[in-house]
C-alpha atoms as a PDB file:
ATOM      1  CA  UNK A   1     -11.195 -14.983  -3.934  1.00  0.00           C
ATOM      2  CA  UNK A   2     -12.614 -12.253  -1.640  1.00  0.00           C
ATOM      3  CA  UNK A   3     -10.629  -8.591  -1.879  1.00  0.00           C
ATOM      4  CA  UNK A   4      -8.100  -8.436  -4.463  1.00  0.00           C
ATOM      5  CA  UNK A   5      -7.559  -5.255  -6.110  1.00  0.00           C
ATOM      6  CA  UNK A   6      -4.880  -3.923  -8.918  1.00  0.00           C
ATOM      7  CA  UNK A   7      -1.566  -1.730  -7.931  1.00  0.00           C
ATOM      8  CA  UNK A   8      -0.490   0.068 -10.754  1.00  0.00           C
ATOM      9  CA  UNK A   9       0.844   3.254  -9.411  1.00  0.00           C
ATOM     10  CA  UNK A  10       4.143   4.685 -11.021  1.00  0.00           C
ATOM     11  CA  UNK A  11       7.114   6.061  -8.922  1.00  0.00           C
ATOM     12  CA  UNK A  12       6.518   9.173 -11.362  1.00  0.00           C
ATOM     13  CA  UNK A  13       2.809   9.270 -10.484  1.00  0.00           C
ATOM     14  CA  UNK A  14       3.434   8.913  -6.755  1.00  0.00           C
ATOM     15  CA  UNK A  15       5.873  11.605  -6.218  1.00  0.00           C
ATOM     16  CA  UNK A  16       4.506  14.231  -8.168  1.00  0.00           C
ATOM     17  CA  UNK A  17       1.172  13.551  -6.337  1.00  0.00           C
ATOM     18  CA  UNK A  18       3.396  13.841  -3.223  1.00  0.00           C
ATOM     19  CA  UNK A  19       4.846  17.385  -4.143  1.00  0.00           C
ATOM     20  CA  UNK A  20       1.428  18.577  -5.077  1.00  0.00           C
ATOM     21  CA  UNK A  21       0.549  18.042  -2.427  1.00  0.00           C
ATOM     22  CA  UNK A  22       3.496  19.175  -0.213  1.00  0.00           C
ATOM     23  CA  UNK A  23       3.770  16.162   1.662  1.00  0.00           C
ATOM     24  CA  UNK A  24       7.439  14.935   2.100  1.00  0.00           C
ATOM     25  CA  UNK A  25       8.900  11.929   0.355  1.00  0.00           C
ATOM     26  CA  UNK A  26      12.027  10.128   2.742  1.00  0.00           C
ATOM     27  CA  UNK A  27      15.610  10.360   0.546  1.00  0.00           C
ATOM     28  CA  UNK A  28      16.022   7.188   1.320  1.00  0.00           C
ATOM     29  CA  UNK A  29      12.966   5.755  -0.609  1.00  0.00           C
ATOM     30  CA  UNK A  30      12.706   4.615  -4.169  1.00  0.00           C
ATOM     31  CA  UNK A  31      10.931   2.723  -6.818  1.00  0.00           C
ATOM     32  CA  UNK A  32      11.678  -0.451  -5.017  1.00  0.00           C
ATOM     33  CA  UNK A  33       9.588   0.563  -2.762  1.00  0.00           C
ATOM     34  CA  UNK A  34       6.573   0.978  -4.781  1.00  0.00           C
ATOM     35  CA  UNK A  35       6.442  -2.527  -6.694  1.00  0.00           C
ATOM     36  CA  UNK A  36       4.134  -3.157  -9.092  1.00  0.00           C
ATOM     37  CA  UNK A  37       1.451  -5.783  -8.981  1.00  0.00           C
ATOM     38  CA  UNK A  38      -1.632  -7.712 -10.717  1.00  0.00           C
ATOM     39  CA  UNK A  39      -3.141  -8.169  -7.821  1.00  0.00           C
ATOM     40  CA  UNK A  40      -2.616  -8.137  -4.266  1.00  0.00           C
ATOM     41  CA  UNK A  41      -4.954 -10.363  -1.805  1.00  0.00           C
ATOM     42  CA  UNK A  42      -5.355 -10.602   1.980  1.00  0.00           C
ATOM     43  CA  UNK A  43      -1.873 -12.082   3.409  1.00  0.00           C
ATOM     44  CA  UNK A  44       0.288 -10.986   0.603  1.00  0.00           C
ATOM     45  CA  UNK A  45       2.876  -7.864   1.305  1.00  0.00           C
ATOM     46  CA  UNK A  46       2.345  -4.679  -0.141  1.00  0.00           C
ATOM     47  CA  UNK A  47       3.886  -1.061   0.081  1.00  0.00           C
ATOM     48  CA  UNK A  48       1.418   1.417   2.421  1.00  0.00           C
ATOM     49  CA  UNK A  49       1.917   5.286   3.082  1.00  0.00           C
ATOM     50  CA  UNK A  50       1.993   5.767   6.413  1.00  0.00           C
ATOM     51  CA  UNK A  51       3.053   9.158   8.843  1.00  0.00           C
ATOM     52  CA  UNK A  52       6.883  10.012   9.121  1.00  0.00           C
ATOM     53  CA  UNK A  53       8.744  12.014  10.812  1.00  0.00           C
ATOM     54  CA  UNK A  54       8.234  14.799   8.302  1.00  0.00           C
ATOM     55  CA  UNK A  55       5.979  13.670   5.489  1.00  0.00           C
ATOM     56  CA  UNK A  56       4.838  10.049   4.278  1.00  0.00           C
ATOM     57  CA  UNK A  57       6.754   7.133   3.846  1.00  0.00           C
ATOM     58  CA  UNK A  58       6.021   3.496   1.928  1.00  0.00           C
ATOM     59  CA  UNK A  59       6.513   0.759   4.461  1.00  0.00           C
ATOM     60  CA  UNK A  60       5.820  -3.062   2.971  1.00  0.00           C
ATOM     61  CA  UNK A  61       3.172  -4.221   4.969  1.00  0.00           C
ATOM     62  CA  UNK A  62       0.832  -7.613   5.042  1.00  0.00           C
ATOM     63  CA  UNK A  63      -2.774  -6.731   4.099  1.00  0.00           C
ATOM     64  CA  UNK A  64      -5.113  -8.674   6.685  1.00  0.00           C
ATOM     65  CA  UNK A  65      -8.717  -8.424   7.827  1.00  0.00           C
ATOM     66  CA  UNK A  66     -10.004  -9.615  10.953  1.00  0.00           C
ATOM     67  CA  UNK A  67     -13.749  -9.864  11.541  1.00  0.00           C
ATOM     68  CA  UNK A  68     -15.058 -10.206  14.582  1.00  0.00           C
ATOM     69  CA  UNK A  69     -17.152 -13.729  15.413  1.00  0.00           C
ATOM     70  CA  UNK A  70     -16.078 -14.036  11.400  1.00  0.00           C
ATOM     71  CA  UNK A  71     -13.073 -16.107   9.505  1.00  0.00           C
ATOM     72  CA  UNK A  72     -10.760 -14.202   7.625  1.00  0.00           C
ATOM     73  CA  UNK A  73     -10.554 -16.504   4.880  1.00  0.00           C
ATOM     74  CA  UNK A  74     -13.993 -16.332   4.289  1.00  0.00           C
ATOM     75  CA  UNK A  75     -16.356 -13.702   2.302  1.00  0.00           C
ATOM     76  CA  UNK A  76     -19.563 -12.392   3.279  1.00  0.00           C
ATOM     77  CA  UNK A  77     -22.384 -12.569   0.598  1.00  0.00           C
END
């Protein structure tokens, strides 16, 4: 396997990081949207912060990498 990586960040962790740093969390969010993971690899779904109206919000989103002239499913050496 190429990129994996471990997600272990708390709902606790992430929004007092948030209010340190004044940075708005949407009502609507919660600890479902912050699921906890092993490992995440290219093509699986995973929560990113991303710009909101007023603040940042967690939006599930696949994690891809496109190379160009390259494979995805490949790794460089």
């Amino acid at each position: 396997m190429c990129n994996a990586y471990e997600q272990h960040v708390k709902w606790v962790e992430y929004t007092r990081m948030m209010q340190e740093l004044e940075l708005g969390i949407p009502t609507q969010q919660t600890e479902l949207d912050l699921p906890q993971s092993d490992i995440v690899r290219i093509n699986d779904m995973a929560p990113v912060m991303r710009v909101a109206d007023n603040g940042v919000e967690l939006v599930q989103m696949i994690s891809a990498l496109r190379l160009a002239g390259r494979r995805a499913d490949r790794c460089s050496k």
